[in-house]
Protein backbone atom coordinates (compact mmCIF):
# COMPACT_ATOMS: atom_id res chain seq x y z
CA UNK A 1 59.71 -28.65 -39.70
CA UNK A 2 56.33 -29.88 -41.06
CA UNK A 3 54.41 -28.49 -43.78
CA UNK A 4 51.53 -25.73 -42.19
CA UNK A 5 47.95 -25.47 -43.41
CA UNK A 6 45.58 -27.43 -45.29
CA UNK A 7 46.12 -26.59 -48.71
CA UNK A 8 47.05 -29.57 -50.34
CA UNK A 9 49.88 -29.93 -53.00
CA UNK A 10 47.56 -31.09 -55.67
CA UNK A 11 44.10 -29.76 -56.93
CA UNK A 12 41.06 -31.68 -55.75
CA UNK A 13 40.27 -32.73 -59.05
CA UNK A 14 43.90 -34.02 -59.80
CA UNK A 15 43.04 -35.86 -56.56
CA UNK A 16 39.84 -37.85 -57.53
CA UNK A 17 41.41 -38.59 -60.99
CA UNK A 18 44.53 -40.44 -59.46
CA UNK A 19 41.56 -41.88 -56.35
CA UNK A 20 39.57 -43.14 -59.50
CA UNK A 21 42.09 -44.79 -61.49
CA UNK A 22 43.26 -46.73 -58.51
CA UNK A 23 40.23 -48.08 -57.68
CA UNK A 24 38.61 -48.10 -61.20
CA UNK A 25 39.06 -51.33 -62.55
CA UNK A 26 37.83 -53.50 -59.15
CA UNK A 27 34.79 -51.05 -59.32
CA UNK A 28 33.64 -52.12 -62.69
CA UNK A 29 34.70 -55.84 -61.94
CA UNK A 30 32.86 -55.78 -58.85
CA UNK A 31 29.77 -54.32 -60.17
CA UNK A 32 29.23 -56.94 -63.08
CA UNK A 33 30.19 -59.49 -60.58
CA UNK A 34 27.24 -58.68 -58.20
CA UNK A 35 24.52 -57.64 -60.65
CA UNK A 36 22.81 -60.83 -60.75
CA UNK A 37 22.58 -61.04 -56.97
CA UNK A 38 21.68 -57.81 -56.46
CA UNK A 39 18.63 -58.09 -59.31
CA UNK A 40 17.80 -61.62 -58.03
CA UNK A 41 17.36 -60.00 -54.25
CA UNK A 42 15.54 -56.64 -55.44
CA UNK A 43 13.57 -57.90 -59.00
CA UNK A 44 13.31 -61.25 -59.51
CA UNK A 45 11.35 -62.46 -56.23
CA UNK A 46 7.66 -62.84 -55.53
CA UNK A 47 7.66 -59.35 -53.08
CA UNK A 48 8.71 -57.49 -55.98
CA UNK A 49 6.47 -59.01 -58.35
CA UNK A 50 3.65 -58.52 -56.04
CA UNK A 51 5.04 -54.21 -55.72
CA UNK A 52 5.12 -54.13 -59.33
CA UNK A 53 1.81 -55.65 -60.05
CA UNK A 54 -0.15 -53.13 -56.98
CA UNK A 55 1.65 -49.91 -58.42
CA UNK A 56 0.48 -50.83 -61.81
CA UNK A 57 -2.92 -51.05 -61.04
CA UNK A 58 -2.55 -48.01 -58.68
CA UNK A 59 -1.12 -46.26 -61.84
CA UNK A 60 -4.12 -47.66 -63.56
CA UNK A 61 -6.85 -45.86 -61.15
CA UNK A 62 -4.91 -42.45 -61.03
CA UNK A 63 -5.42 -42.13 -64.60
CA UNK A 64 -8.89 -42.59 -64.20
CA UNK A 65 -9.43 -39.65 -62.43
CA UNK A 66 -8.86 -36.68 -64.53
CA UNK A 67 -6.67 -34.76 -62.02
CA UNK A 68 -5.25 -31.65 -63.07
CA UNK A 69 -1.67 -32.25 -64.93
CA UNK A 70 0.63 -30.71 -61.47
CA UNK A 71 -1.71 -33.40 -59.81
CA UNK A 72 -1.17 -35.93 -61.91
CA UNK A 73 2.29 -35.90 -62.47
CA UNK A 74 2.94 -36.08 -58.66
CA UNK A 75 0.40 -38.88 -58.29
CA UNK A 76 2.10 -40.84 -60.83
CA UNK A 77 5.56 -39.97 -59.70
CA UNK A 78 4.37 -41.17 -55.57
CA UNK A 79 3.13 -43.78 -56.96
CA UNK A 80 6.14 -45.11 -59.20
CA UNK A 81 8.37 -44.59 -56.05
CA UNK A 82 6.70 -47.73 -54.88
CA UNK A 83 8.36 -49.80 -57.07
CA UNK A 84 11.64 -49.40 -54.87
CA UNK A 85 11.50 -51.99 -52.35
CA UNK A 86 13.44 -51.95 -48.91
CA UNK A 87 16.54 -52.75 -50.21
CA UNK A 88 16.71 -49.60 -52.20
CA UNK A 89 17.86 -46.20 -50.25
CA UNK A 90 15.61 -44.35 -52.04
CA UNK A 91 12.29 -46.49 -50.76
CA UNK A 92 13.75 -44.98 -47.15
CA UNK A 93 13.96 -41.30 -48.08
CA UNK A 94 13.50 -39.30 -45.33
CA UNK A 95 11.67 -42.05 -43.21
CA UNK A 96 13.27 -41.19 -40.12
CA UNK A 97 13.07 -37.64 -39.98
CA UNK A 98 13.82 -36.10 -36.83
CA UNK A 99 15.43 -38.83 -35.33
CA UNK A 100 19.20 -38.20 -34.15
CA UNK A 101 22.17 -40.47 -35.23
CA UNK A 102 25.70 -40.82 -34.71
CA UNK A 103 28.26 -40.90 -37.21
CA UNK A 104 31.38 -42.79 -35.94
CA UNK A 105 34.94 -42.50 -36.92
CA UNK A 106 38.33 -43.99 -36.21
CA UNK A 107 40.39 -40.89 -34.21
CA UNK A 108 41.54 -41.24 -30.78
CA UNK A 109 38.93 -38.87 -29.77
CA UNK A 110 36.01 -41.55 -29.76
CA UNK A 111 37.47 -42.51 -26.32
CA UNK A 112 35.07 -39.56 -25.10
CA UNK A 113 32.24 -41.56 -26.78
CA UNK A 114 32.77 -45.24 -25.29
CA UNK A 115 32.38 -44.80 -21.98
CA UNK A 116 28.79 -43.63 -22.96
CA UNK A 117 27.85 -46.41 -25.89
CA UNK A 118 25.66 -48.15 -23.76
CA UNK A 119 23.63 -45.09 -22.92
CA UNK A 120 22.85 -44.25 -26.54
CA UNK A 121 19.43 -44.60 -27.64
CA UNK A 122 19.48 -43.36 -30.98
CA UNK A 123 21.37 -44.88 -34.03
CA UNK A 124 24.90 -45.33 -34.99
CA UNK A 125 26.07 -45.37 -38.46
CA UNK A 126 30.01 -46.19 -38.38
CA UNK A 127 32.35 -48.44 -41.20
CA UNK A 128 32.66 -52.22 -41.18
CA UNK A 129 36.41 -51.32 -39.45
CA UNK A 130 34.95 -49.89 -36.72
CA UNK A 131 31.37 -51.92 -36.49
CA UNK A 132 33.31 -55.08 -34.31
CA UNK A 133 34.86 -52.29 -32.01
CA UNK A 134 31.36 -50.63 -30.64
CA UNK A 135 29.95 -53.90 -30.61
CA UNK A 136 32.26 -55.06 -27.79
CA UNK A 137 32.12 -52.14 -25.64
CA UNK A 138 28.06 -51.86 -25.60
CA UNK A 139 26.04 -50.22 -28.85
CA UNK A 140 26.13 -52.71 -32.27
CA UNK A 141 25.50 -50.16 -34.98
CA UNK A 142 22.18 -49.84 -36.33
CA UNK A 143 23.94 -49.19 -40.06
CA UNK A 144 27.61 -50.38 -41.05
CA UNK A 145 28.72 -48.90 -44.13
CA UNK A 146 31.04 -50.66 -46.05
CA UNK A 147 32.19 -47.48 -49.00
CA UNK A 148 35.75 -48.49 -50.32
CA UNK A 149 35.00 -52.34 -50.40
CA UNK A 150 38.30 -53.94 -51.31
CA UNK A 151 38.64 -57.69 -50.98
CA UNK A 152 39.62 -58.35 -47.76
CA UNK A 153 36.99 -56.46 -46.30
CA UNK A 154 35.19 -59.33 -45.53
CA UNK A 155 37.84 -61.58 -44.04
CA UNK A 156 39.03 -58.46 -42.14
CA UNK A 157 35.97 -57.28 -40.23
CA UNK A 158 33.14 -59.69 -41.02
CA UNK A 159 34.20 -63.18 -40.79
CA UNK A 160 33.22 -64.77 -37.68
CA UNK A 161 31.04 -62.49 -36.67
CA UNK A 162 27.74 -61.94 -35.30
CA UNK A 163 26.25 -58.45 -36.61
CA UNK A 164 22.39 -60.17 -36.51
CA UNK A 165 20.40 -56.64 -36.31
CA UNK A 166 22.57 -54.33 -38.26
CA UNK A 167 21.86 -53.31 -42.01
CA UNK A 168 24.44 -52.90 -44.44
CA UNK A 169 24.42 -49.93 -46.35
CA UNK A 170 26.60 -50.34 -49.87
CA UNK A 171 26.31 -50.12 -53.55
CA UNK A 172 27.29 -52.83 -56.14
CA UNK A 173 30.95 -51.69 -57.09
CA UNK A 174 32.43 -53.45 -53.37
CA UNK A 175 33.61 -57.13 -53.27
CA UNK A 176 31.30 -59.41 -54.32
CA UNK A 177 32.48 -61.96 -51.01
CA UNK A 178 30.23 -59.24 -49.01
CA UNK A 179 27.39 -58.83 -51.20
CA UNK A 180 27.17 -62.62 -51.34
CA UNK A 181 27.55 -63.35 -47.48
CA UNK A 182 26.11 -60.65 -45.91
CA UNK A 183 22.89 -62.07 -44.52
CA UNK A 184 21.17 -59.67 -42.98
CA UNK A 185 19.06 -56.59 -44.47
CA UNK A 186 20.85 -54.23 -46.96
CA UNK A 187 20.41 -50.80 -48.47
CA UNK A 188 21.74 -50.40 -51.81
CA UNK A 189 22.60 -46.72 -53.43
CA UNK A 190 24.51 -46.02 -56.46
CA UNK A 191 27.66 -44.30 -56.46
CA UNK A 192 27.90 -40.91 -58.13
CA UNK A 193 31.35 -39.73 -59.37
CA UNK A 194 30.96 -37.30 -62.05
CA UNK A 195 34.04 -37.02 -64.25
CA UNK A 196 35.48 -33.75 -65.70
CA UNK A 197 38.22 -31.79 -67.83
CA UNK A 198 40.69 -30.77 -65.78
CA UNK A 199 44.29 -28.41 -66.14
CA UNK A 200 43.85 -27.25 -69.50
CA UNK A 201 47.23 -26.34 -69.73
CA UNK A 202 48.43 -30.24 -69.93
CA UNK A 203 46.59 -30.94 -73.05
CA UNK A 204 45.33 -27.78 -74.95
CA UNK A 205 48.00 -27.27 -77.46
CA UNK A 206 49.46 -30.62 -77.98
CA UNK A 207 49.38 -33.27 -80.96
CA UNK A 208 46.39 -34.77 -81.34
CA UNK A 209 47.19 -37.97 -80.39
CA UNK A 210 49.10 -37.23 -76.85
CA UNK A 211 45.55 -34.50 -76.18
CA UNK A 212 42.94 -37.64 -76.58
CA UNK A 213 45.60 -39.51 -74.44
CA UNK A 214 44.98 -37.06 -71.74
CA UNK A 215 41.79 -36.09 -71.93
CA UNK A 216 40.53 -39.74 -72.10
CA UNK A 217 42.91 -40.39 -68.72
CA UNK A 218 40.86 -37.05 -67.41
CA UNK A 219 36.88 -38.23 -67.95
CA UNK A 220 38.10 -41.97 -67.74
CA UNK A 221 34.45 -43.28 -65.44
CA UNK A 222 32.26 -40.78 -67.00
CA UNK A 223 30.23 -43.08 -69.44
CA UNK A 224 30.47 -45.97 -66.47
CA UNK A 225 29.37 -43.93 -63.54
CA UNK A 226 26.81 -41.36 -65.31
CA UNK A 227 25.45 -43.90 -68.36
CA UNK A 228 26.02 -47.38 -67.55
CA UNK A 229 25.32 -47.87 -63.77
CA UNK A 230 22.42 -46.33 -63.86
CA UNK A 231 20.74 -47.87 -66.53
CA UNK A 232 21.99 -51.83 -65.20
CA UNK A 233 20.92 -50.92 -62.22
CA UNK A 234 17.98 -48.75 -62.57
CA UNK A 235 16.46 -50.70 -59.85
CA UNK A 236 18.38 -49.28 -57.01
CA UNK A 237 17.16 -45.69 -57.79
CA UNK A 238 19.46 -43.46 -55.43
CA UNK A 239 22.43 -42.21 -56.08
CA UNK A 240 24.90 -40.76 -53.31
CA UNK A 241 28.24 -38.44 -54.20
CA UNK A 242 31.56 -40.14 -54.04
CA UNK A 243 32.83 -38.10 -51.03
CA UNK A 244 36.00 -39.53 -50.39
CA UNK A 245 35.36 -41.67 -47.34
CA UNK A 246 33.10 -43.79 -45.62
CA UNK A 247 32.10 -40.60 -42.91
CA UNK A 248 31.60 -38.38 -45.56
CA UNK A 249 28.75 -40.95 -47.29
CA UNK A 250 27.51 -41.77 -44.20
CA UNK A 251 26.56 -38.51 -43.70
CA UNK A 252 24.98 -38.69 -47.13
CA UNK A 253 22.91 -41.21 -46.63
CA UNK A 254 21.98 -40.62 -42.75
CA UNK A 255 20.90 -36.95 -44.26
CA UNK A 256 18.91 -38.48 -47.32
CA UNK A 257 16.72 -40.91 -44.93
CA UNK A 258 16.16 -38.00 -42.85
CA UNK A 259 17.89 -38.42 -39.96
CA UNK A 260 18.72 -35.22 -38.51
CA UNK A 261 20.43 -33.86 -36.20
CA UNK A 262 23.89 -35.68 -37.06
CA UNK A 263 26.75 -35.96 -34.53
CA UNK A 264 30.02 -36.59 -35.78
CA UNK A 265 32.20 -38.79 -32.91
CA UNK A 266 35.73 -39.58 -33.78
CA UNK A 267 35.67 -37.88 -36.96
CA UNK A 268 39.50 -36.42 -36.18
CA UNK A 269 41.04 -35.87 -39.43
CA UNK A 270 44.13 -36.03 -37.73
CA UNK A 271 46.52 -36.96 -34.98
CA UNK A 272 45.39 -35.51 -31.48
CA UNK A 273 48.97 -35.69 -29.66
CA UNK A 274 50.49 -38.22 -32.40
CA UNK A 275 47.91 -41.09 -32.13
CA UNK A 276 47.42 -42.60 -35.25
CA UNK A 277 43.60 -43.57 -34.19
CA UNK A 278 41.35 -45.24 -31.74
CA UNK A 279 42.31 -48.98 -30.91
CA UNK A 280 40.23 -51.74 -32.66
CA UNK A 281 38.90 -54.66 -31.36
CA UNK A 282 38.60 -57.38 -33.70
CA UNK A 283 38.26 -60.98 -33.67
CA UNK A 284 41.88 -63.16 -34.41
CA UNK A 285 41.44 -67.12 -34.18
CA UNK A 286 38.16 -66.67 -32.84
CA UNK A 287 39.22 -64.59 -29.81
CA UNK A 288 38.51 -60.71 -29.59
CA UNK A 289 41.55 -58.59 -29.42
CA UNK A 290 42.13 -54.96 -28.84
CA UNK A 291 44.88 -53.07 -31.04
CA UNK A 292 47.16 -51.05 -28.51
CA UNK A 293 47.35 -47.34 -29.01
CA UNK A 294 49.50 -46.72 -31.37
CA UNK A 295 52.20 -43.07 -32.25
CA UNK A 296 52.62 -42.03 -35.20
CA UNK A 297 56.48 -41.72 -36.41
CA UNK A 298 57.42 -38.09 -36.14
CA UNK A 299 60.40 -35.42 -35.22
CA UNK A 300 61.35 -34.22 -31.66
CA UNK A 301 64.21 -32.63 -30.71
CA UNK A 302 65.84 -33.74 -33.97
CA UNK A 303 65.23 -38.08 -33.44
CA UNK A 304 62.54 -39.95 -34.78
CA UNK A 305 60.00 -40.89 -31.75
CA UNK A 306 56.62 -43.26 -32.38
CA UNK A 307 55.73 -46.60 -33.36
CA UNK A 308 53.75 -46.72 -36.37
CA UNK A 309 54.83 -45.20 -40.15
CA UNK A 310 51.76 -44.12 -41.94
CA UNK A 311 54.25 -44.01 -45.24
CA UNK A 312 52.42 -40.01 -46.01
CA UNK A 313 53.91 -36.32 -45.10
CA UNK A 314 52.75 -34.89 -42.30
CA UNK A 315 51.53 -31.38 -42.10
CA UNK A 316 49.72 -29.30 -39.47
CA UNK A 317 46.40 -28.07 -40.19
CA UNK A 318 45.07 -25.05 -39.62
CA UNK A 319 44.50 -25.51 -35.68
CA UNK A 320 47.87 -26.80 -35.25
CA UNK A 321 46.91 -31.49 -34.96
CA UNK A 322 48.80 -33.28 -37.48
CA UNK A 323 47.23 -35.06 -40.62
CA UNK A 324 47.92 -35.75 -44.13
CA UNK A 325 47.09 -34.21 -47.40
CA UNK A 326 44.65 -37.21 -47.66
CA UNK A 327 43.04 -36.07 -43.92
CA UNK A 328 42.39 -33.01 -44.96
CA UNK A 329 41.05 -33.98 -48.40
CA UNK A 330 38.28 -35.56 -46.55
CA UNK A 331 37.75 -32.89 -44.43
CA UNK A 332 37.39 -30.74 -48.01
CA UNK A 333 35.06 -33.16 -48.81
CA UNK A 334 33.32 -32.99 -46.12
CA UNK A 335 32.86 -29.37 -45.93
CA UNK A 336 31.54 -29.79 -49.87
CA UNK A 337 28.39 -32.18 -48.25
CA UNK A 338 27.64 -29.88 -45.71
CA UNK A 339 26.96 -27.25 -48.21
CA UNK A 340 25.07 -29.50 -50.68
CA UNK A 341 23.38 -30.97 -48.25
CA UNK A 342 23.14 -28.39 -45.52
CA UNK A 343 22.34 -31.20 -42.54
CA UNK A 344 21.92 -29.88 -38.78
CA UNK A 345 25.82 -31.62 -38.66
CA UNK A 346 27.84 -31.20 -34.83
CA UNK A 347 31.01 -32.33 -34.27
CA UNK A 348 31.97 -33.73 -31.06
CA UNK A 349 34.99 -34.90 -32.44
CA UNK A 350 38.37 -33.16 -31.22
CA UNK A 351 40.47 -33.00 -34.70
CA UNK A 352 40.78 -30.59 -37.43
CA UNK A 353 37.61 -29.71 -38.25
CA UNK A 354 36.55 -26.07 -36.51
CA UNK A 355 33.93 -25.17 -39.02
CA UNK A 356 31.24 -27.21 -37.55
CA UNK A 357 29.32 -26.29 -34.05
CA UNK A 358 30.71 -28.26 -31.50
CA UNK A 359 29.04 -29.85 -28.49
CA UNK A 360 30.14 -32.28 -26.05
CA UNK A 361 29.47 -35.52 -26.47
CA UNK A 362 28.34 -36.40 -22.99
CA UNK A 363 25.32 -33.86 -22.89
CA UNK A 364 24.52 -35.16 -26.27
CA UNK A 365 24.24 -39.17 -24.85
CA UNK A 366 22.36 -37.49 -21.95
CA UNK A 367 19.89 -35.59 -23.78
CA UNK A 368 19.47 -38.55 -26.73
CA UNK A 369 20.15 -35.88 -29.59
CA UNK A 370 17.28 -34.09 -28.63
CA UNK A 371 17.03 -30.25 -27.55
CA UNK A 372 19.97 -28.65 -29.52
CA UNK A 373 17.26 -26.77 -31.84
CA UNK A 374 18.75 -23.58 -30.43
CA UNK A 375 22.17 -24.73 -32.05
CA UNK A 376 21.02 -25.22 -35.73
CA UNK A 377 22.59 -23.54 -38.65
CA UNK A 378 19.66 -21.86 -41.22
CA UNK A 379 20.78 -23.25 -45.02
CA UNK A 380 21.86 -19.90 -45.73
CA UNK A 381 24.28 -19.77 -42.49
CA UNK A 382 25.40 -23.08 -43.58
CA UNK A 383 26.47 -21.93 -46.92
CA UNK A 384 28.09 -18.85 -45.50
CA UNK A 385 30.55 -21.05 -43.42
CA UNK A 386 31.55 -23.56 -45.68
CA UNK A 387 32.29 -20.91 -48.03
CA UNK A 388 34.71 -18.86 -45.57
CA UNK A 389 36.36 -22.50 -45.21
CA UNK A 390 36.73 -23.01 -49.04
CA UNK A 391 37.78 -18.95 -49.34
CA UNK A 392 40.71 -20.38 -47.31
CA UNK A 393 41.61 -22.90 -49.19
């Protein structure tokens, strides 16, 4: 009846071609759009004047002191670091090590999680769809992250609200309506998307003209995303993978400011008994409303049953919960930043991901993140895993 497995139909690389060119053009509108807000709020202002003007004399006295070169370099390097100011994600690498966070998601399973919001005492990083939702039932996260960035974000989950105490984590390529309105502290990275050849087959062989056609369509974002950015906004410093979804960077980022361990909550991947995903609450006309639950449109006993189309082919993943092609594309990606990254990651979600140690989320609120030492994966156990998931693939 439904498609079994994971395995998508395309190749992950076909995938992030067709993701890029979709999204390609507002990316490069958006980031010249923002770049003199962006410089105004991290160059051109008397604190940064002041950080450029103490590093250069500290630069100054270090070379004063005849230090071995090993020495020297890092002394120069520590101190050049300084130069990134707050709003930079690099100026906050690995500044909270140790400390446990949450990372939030949209699936039905997050209903384990709410009852317990208030009881959290660590931090939540979750997207600016879900940021209005925790709010109202007890814990306003720490960090929203706002990844994909389209123009209605802010309209859709911002406007009229009150998220005084959160920082905004973000890079220049999303709408510049946020960028602009956004009041409250921000953490800037760069986004990395490295662009690559691709299916030989489609273009070795052909005329000239039709092979530049299709290799240009396959490295289209190279020069902007590994030359350009970079350089016009050399400022920001820190550069996080394009993972696919707001989760997957958030785990990124929580990982490069060293927050550790992670816990992923509502991070299904998928459709626990057909529900398309954990209710909202947002604010319409200035009152708060919460979404009802919601079935996805699916097959039994021959007749269409649900409420909601989701417009993508279902299949079943490997432990049986529906999802799309798209679901588990993020879980791929996923799996890819847990073996770059190799972060003490637990999921105490209940979707498709099985690769991850699991713990419950209620001893986890209880114990504040703390205590699960005896849980951790070494790097090397962590590599081991993801690749049996990939060898599946």
């Amino acid at each position: 009846m439904y498609r079994q497995g994971e395995k998508s139909k395309q190749s992950q690389d076909t995938r992030n071609s067709g993701v890029l060119k979709s999204w390609f053009n507002r990316w490069v509108w958006a980031s010249y759009a923002n770049f003199d807000k962006i410089e105004k709020e991290m160059v051109r202002n008397k604190a940064a004047y002041k950080r450029k003007e103490m590093v250069d004399k500290e630069i100054e006295v270090i070379k004063t002191l005849n230090l071995p070169a090993a020495e020297f370099k890092k002394a120069i390097d520590d101190a050049s670091m300084k130069r990134y100011g707050p709003k930079s994600l690099l100026y906050h690498h690995n500044t909270h090590a140790g400390e446990p966070a949450l990372i939030v998601g949209a699936g039905i399973s997050l209903e384990k999680l709410i009852p317990l919001l208030k009881d959290w005492k660590g931090v939540i990083f979750t997207s600016e769809s879900m940021a209005s939702t925790l709010k109202y039932y007890g814990h306003q996260p720490e960090y929203i992250c706002v990844f994909d960035g389209g123009q209605t974000v802010w309209d859709k989950f911002f406007y009229g609200q009150n998220f005084k105490g959160s920082t905004l984590i973000t890079h220049p390529s999303i709408d510049p309506k946020v960028i602009e309105l956004w009041k409250g502290p921000k953490i800037y990275y760069l986004m990395m998307h490295f662009a690559k050849l691709f299916n030989k087959e489609k273009w070795e062989g052909k005329p000239l003209p039709e092979m530049e056609n299709i290799i240009k369509g396959q490295l289209l974002g190279h020069d902007f995303f590994e030359n350009i950015i970079p350089v016009i906004y050399s400022m920001i410093g820190a550069s996080i993978l394009n993972a696919g979804c707001v989760v997957n960077n958030a785990i990124e980022v929580a990982n490069f400011m060293g927050f550790g361990p992670l816990f992923l909550c509502g991070v299904d991947f998928g459709f626990k008994n057909w529900v398309n995903r954990y209710p909202l609450v947002k604010r319409v006309k200035g009152q708060l409303i919460k979404d009802e639950t919601k079935i996805v449109e699916h097959e039994e006993d021959g007749e269409t049953v649900g409420d909601i189309n989701i417009n993508r082919e279902i299949i079943m993943s490997d432990n049986g919960i529906p999802t799309t092609d798209e679901q588990s594309e993020y879980k791929l990606a996923l799996m890819s930043v847990y073996k770059l990254d190799r972060p003490q990651l637990f999921d105490c979600s209940d979707g498709i991901i099985t690769e991850l140690p699991k713990l419950d989320i209620k001893e986890v609120v209880e114990k504040n993140g703390k205590g699960f030492e005896g849980k951790y994966r070494t790097g090397k156990e962590i590599v081991e895993f993801s690749n049996a998931y990939f060898n599946r693939k």
